[in-house]
Protein backbone atom coordinates (compact mmCIF):
# COMPACT_ATOMS: atom_id res chain seq x y z
CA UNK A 1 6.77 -26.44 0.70
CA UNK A 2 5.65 -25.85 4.51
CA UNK A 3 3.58 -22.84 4.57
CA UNK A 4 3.42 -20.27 0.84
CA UNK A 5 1.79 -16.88 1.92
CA UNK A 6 0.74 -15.54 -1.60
CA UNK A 7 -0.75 -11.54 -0.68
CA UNK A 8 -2.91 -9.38 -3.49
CA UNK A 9 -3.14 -5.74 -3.23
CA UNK A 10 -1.83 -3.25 -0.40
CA UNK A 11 1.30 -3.35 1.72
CA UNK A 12 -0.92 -3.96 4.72
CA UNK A 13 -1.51 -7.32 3.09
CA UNK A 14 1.63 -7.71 3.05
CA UNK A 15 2.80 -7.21 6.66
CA UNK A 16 -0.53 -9.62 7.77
CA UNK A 17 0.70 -12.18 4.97
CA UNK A 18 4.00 -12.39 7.15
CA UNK A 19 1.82 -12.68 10.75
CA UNK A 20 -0.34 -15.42 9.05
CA UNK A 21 3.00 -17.25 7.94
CA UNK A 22 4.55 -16.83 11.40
CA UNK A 23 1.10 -18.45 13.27
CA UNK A 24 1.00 -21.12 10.84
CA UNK A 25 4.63 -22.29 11.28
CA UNK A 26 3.97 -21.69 15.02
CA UNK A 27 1.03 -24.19 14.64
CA UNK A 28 3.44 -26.90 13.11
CA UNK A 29 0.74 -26.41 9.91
CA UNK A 30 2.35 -28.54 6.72
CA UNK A 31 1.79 -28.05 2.45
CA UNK A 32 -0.79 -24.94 3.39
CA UNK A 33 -0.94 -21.96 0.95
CA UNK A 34 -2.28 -18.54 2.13
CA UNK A 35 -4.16 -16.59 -0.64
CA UNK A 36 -4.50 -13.50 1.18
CA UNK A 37 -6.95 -11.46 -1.39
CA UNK A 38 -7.83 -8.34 -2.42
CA UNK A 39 -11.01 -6.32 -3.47
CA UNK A 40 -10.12 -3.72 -4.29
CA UNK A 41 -10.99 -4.10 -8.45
CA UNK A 42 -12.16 -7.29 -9.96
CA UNK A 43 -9.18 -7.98 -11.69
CA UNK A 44 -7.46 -8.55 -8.27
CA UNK A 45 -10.23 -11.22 -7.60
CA UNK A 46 -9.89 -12.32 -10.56
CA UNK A 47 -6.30 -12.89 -10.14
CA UNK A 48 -6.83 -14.40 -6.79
CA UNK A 49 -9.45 -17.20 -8.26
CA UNK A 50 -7.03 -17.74 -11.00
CA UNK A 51 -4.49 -18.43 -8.48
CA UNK A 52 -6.62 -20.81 -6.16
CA UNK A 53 -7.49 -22.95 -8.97
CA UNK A 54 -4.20 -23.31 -10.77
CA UNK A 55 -2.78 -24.23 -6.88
CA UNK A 56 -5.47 -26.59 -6.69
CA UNK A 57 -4.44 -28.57 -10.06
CA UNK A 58 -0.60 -28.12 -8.89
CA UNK A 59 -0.38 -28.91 -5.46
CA UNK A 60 -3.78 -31.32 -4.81
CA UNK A 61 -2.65 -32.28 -1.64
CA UNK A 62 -2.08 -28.89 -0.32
CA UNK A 63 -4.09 -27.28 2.24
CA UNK A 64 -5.80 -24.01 0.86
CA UNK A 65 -6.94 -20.83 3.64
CA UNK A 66 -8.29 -18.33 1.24
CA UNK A 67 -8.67 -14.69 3.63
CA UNK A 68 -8.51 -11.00 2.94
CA UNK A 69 -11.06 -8.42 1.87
CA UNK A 70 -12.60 -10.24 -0.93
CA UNK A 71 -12.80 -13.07 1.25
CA UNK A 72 -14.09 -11.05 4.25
CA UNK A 73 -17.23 -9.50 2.27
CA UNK A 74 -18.32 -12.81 0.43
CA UNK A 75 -16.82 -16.21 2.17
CA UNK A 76 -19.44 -18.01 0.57
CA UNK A 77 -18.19 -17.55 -2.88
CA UNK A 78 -14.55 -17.82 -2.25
CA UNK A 79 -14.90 -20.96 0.49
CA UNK A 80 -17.07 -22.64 -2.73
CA UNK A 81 -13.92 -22.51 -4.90
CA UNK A 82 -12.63 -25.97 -5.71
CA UNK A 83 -9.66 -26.67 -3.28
CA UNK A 84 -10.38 -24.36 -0.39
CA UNK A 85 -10.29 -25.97 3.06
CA UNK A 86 -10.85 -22.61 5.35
CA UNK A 87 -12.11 -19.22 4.99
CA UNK A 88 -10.74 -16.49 7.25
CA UNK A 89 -12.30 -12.89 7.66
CA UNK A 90 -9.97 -9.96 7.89
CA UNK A 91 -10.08 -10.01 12.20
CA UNK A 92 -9.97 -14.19 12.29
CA UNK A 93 -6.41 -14.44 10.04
CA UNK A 94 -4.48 -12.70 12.91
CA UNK A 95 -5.73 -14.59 15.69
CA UNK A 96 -3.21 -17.67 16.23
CA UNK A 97 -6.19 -19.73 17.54
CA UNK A 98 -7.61 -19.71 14.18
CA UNK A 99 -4.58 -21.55 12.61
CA UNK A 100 -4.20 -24.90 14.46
CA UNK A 101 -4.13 -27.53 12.21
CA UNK A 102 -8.43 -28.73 11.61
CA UNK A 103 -9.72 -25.22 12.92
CA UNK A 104 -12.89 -24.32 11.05
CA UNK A 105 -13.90 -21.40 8.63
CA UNK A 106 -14.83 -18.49 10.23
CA UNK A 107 -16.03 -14.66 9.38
CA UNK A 108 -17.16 -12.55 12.26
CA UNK A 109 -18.88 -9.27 11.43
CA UNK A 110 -15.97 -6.65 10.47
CA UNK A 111 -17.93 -3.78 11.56
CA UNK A 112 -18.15 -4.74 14.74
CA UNK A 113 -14.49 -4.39 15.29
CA UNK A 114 -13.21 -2.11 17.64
CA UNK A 115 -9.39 -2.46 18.66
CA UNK A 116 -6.30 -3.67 16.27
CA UNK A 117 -3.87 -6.20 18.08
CA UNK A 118 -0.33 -5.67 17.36
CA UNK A 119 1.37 -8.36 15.79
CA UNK A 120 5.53 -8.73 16.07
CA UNK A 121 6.84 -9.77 12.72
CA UNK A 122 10.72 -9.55 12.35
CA UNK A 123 11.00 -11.20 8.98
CA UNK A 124 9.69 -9.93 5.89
CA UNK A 125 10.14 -13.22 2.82
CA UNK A 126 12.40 -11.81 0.16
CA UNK A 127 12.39 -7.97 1.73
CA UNK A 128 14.52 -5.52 2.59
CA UNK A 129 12.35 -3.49 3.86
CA UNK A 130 10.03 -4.02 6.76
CA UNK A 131 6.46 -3.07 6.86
CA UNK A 132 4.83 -1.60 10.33
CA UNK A 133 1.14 -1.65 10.70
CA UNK A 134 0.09 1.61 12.61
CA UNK A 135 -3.38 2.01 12.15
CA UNK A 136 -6.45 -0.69 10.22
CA UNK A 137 -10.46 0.13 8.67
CA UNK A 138 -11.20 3.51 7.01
CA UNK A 139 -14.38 5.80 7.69
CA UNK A 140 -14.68 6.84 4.44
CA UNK A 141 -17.32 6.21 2.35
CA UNK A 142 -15.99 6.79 -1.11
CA UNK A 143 -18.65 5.77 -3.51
CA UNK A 144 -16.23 3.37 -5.54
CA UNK A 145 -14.58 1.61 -2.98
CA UNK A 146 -16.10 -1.30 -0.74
CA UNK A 147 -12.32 -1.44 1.82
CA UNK A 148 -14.45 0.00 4.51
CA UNK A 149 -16.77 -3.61 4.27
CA UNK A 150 -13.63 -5.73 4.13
CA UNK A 151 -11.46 -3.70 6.72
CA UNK A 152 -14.01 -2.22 8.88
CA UNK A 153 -13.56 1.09 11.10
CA UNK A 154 -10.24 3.05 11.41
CA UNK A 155 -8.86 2.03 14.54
CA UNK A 156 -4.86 2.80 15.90
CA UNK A 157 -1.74 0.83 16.84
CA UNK A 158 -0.79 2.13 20.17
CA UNK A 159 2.26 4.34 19.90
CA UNK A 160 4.01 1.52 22.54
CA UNK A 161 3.41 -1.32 20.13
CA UNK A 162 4.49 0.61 17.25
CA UNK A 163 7.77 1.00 18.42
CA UNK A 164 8.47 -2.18 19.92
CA UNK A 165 7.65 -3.45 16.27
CA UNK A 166 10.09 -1.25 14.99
CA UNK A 167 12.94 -2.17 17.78
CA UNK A 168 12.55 -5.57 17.23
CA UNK A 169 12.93 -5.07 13.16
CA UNK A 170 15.83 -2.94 13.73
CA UNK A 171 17.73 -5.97 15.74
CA UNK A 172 16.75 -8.12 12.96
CA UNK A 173 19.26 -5.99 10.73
CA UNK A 174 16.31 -3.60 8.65
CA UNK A 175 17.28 -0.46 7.49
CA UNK A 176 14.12 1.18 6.17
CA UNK A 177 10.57 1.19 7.75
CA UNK A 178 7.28 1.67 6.13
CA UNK A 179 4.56 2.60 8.07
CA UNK A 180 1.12 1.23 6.88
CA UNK A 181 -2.42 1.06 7.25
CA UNK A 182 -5.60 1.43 5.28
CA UNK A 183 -6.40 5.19 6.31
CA UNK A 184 -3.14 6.13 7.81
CA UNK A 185 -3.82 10.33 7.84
CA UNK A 186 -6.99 9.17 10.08
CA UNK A 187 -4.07 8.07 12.88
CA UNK A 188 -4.86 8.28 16.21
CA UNK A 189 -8.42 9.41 16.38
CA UNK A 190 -9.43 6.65 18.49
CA UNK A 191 -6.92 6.90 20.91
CA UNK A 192 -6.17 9.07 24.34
CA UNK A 193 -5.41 12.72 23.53
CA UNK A 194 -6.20 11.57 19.75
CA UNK A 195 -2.09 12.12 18.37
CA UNK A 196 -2.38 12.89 14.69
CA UNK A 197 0.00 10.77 12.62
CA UNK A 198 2.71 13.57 12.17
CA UNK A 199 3.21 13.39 16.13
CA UNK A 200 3.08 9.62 16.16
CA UNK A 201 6.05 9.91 13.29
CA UNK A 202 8.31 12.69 15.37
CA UNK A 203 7.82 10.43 18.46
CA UNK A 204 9.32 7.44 16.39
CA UNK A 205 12.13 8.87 15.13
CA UNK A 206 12.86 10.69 18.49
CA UNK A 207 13.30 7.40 20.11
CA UNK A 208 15.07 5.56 17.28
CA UNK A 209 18.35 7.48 16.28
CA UNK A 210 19.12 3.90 15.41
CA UNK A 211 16.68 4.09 12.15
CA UNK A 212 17.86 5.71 8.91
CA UNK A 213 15.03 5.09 7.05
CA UNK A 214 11.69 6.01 7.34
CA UNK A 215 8.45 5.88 4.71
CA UNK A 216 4.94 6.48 5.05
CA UNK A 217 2.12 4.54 2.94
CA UNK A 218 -0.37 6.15 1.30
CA UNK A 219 -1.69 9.54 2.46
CA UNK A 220 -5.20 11.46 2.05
CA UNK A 221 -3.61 14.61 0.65
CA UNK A 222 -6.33 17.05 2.53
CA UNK A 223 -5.09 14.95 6.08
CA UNK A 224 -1.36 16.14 6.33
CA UNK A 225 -0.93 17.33 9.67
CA UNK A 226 1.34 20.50 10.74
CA UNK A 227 3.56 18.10 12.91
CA UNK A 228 3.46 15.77 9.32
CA UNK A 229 4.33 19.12 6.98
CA UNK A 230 7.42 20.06 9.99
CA UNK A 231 8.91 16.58 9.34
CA UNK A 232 8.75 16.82 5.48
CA UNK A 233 10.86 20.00 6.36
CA UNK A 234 13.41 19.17 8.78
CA UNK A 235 13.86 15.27 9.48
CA UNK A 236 15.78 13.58 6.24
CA UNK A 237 15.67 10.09 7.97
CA UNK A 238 11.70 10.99 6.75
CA UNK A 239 12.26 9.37 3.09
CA UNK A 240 11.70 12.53 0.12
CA UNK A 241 8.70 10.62 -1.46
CA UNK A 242 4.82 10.95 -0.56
CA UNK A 243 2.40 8.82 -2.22
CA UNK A 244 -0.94 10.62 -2.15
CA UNK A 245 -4.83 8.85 -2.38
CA UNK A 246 -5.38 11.45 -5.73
CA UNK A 247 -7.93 9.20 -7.36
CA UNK A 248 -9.18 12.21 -10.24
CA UNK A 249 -8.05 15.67 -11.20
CA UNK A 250 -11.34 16.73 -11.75
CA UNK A 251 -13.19 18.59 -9.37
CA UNK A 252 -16.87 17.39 -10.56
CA UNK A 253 -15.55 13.77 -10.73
CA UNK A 254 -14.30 14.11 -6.96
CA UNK A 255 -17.09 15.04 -6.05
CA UNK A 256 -18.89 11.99 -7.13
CA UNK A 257 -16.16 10.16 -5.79
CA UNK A 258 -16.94 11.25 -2.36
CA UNK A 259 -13.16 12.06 -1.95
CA UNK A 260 -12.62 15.11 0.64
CA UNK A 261 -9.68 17.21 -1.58
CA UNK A 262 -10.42 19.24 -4.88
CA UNK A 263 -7.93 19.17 -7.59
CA UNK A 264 -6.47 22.51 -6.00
CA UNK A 265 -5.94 20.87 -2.95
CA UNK A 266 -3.35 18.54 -4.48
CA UNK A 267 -1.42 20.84 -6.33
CA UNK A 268 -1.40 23.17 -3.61
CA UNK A 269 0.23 19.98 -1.26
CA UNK A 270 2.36 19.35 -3.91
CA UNK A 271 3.84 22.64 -4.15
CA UNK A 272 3.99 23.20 -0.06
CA UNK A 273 6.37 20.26 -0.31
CA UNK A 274 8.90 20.71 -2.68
CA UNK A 275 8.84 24.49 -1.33
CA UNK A 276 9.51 22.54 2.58
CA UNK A 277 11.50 19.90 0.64
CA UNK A 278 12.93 20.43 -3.01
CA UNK A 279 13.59 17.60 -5.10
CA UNK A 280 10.74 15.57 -2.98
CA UNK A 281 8.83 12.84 -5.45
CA UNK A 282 5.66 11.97 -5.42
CA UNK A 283 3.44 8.25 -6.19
CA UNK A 284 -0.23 8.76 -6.99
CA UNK A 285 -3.19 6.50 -7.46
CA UNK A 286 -5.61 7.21 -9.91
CA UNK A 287 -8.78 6.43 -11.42
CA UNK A 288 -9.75 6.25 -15.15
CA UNK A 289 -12.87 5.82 -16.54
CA UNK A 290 -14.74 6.78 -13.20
CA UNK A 291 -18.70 6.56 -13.82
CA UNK A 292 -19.71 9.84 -15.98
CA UNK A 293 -16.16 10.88 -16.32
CA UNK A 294 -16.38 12.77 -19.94
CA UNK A 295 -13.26 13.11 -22.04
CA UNK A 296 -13.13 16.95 -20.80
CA UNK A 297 -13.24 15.43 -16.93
CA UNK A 298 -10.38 12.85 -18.02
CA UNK A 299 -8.33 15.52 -19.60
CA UNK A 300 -8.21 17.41 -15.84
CA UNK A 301 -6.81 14.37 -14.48
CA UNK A 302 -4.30 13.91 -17.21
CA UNK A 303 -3.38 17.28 -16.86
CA UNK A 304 -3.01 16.84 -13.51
CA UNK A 305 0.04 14.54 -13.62
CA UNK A 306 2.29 17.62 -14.99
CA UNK A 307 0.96 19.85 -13.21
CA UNK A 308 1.73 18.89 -9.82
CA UNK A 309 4.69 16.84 -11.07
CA UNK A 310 3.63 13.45 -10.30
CA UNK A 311 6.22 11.16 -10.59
CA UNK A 312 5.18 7.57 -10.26
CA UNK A 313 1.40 6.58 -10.85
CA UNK A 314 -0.82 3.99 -9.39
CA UNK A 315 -3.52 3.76 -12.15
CA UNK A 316 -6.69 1.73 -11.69
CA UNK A 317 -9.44 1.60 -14.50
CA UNK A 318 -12.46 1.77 -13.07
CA UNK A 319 -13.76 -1.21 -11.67
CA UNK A 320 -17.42 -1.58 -10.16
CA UNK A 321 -18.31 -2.95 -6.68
CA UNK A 322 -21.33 -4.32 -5.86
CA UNK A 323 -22.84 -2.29 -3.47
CA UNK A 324 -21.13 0.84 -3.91
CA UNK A 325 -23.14 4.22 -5.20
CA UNK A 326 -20.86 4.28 -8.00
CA UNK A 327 -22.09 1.15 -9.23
CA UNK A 328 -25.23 2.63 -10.14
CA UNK A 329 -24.00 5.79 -11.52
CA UNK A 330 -23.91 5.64 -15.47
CA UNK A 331 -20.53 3.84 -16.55
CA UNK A 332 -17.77 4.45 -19.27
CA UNK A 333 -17.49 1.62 -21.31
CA UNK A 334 -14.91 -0.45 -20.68
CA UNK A 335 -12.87 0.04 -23.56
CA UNK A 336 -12.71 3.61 -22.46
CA UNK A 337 -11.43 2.86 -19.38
CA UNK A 338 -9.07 0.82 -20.67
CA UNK A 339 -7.78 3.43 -23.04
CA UNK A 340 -7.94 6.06 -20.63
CA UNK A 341 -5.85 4.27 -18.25
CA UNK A 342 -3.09 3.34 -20.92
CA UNK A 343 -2.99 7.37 -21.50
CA UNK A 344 -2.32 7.71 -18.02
CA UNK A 345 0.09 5.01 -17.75
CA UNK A 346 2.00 6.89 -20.49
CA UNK A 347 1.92 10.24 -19.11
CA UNK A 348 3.32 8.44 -15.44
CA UNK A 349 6.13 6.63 -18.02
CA UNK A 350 6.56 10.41 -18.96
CA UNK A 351 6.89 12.19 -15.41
CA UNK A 352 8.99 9.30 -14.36
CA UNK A 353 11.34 10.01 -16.80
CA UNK A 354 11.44 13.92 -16.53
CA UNK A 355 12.34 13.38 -12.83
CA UNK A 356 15.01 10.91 -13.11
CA UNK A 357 16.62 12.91 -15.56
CA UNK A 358 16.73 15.31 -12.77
CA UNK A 359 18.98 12.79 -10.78
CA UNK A 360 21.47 12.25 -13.43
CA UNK A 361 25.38 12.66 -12.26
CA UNK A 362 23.60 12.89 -7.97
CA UNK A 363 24.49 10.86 -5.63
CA UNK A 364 21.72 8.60 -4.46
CA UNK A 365 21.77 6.52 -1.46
CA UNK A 366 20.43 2.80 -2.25
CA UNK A 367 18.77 0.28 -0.18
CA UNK A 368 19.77 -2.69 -2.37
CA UNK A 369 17.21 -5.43 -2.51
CA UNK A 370 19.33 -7.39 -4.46
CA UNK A 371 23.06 -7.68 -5.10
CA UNK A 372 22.72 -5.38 -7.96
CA UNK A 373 18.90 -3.59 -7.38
CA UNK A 374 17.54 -1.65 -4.82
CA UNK A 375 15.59 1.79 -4.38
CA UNK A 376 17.00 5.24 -3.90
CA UNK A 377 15.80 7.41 -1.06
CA UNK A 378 12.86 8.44 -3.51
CA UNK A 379 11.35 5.52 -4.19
CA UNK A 380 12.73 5.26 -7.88
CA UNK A 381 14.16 2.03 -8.90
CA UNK A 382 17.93 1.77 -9.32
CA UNK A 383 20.08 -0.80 -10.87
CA UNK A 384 24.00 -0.84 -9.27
CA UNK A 385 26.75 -1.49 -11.42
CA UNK A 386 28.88 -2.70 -8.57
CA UNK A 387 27.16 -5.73 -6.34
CA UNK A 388 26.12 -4.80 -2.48
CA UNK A 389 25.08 -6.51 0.13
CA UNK A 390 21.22 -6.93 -0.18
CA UNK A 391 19.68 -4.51 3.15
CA UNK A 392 22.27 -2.44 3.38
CA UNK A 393 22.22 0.90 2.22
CA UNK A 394 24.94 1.91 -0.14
CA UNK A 395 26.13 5.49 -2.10
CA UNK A 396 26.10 5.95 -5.83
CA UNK A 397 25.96 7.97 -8.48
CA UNK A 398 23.58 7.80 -11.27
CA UNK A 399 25.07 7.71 -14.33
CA UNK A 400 22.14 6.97 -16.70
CA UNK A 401 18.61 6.45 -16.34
CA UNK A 402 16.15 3.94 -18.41
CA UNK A 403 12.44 2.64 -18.65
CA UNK A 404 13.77 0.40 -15.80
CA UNK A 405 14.88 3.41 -14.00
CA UNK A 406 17.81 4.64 -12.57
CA UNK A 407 21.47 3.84 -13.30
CA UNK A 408 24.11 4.19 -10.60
CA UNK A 409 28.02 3.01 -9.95
């Protein structure tokens, strides 16, 4: 083992795991394990202590740099943990001047931050597909979530950087892009002529006829730009699958939430799509057992998942965050969140399974992962009877689906 990059939490964790593994092999750094964490719930920093201290009996001789959200908005706690040699705040870990071998901990103040440095990465461990960061921070203030204190402000990847990241993954034989950041629909406010994200996507595209694949992270369904909505239309190298910041389905809930759509809002995005793009799916994240939420609230948001067809869900029970106004709101018990989520799990098992049955006896085009796995163009799992070459993209049909997903020779 040289240098293990172990990532919790968002795809943006993953595409800085893979810049923090590139400036620590640049470095000549040796035995060194990366926990980059997450804070997202408590369970992910749960997971993440877990992990430290099980490396720590495993591998004693290793050197531990524990970074990440959880890390950037309490180094104290996690640079106490038995084991860990550095701390590295969210701005430090992709600096390469922080990662020569006997540099100290260090944190800066993540509000202060005001520019995001691209960062070429042309490998991706285990991937086929490539991540692109386009955009960092959020300026948000959702009452559950404390991202904004471990990410800082939204601020943009030049359109020039984007694309040279994107060349220079396209030479290194990847067929499918994602495109990620924390806030992505909050794209280009910071920059001259502020571009929206929609005309930051047609711009890409335009100058890479080379690219067959193209996905988007997360998106704040009331944020979908007109340049956005003409792509979903017209450009099919612009993957058929949105995955939308939902959160609730009921309207009192959202407001508490501090979120800036109304249940209306989604369905109505939902429908505008398939209408501009039949067929599309769509990933959600969700939120059961939200402070207050009463059974009547939940049963909005369950209701939700049918009624604007939602195929695959994120779901989250509630989790508090210091800090946060919705830590002081009056909670669901546990258990109830628990239970709640499980519903909603079910319901996602459900729509998953309504929509592949949808693709049975289609042809699907795969980007195998694996000799025999790989995703179809909407995001739904697919298992290949006949081996492929893992990153290319091959043709099948689906001949049966599963609670694994789809089927396809």
């Amino acid at each position: 083992m040289t240098v293990e990059v172990l990532s919790f939490g968002c795809r943006l964790n993953t595409y800085e795991g893979e810049v923090m593994r590139g400036h620590a092999q640049t470095a000549g750094l040796t035995k060194t394990v990366i926990v980059n964490t997450c804070a997202v719930t408590a369970e992910a920093e749960r997971q993440a202590r877990q992990t430290i201290r099980r490396i720590g009996r495993e591998q004693p001789d290793a050197t531990i740099v524990v970074t990440g959200c959880a890390a950037q908005i309490d180094p104290a706690a996690w640079g106490a943990l038995p084991g860990v040699s550095r701390v590295l705040g969210n701005v430090e870990k992709l600096d390469a001047a922080h990662w020569v071998a006997g540099a100290p901990s260090a944190v800066s103040d993540i509000m202060t931050a005001t520019e995001t440095a691209a960062h070429l990465v042309t490998e991706f461990a285990g991937r086929a597909r490539a991540f692109v960061q386009v955009q960092q921070g959020c300026d948000h203030r959702c009452t559950f979530c404390v991202i904004p204190f471990g990410r800082g402000p939204s601020r943009s990847v030049p359109m020039g950087a984007i694309l040279a990241q994107c060349r220079s993954l396209i030479g290194s034989g990847y067929r499918e892009i994602v495109l990620t950041g924390v806030d992505i629909t909050s794209y280009g406010s910071d920059l001259p002529g502020q571009p929206p994200l929609g005309q930051m996507v047609r711009r890409l595209l335009a100058l890479l006829p080379e690219l067959p694949r193209l996905r988007l992270s997360s998106l704040d369904p009331c944020e979908i730009d007109a340049d956005l909505w003409a792509l979903i239309a017209e450009e099919p190298r612009l993957m058929p699958h949105l995955h939308l910041s939902i959160q609730a389905g009921s309207d009192l809930i959202l407001k508490r939430m501090k979120r800036r759509h109304l249940r209306a809002d989604v369905i109505a995005v939902a429908r505008r799509a398939r209408d501009l793009r039949p067929g599309i799916a769509f990933g959600a994240d969700l939120i059961a057992g939200f402070p207050t939420e009463t059974e009547e609230a939940f049963a909005e948001t369950l209701a939700l998942v049918e009624e604007a067809d939602l195929t695959m869900l994120h779901v989250f029970p509630y989790s508090e965050r210091a800090g946060t106004p919705a830590a002081r709101m009056p909670s669901v018990p546990k258990a109830l969140r628990k239970e709640r989520a499980g519903r909603l799990r079910a319901a996602g098992t459900l729509a998953a399974a309504r929509f592949d049955a949808t693709r049975l006896g289609r042809s699907v085009r795969v980007l195998a992962e694996t000799e025999t796995r790989g995703h179809c163009e909407h995001f739904r799992p697919v298992r290949l009877a006949t081996e492929a070459v893992p990153g290319a993209i091959v043709t099948a049909t689906v001949t049966g689906a599963d609670a694994l997903g789809l089927i396809a020779a």
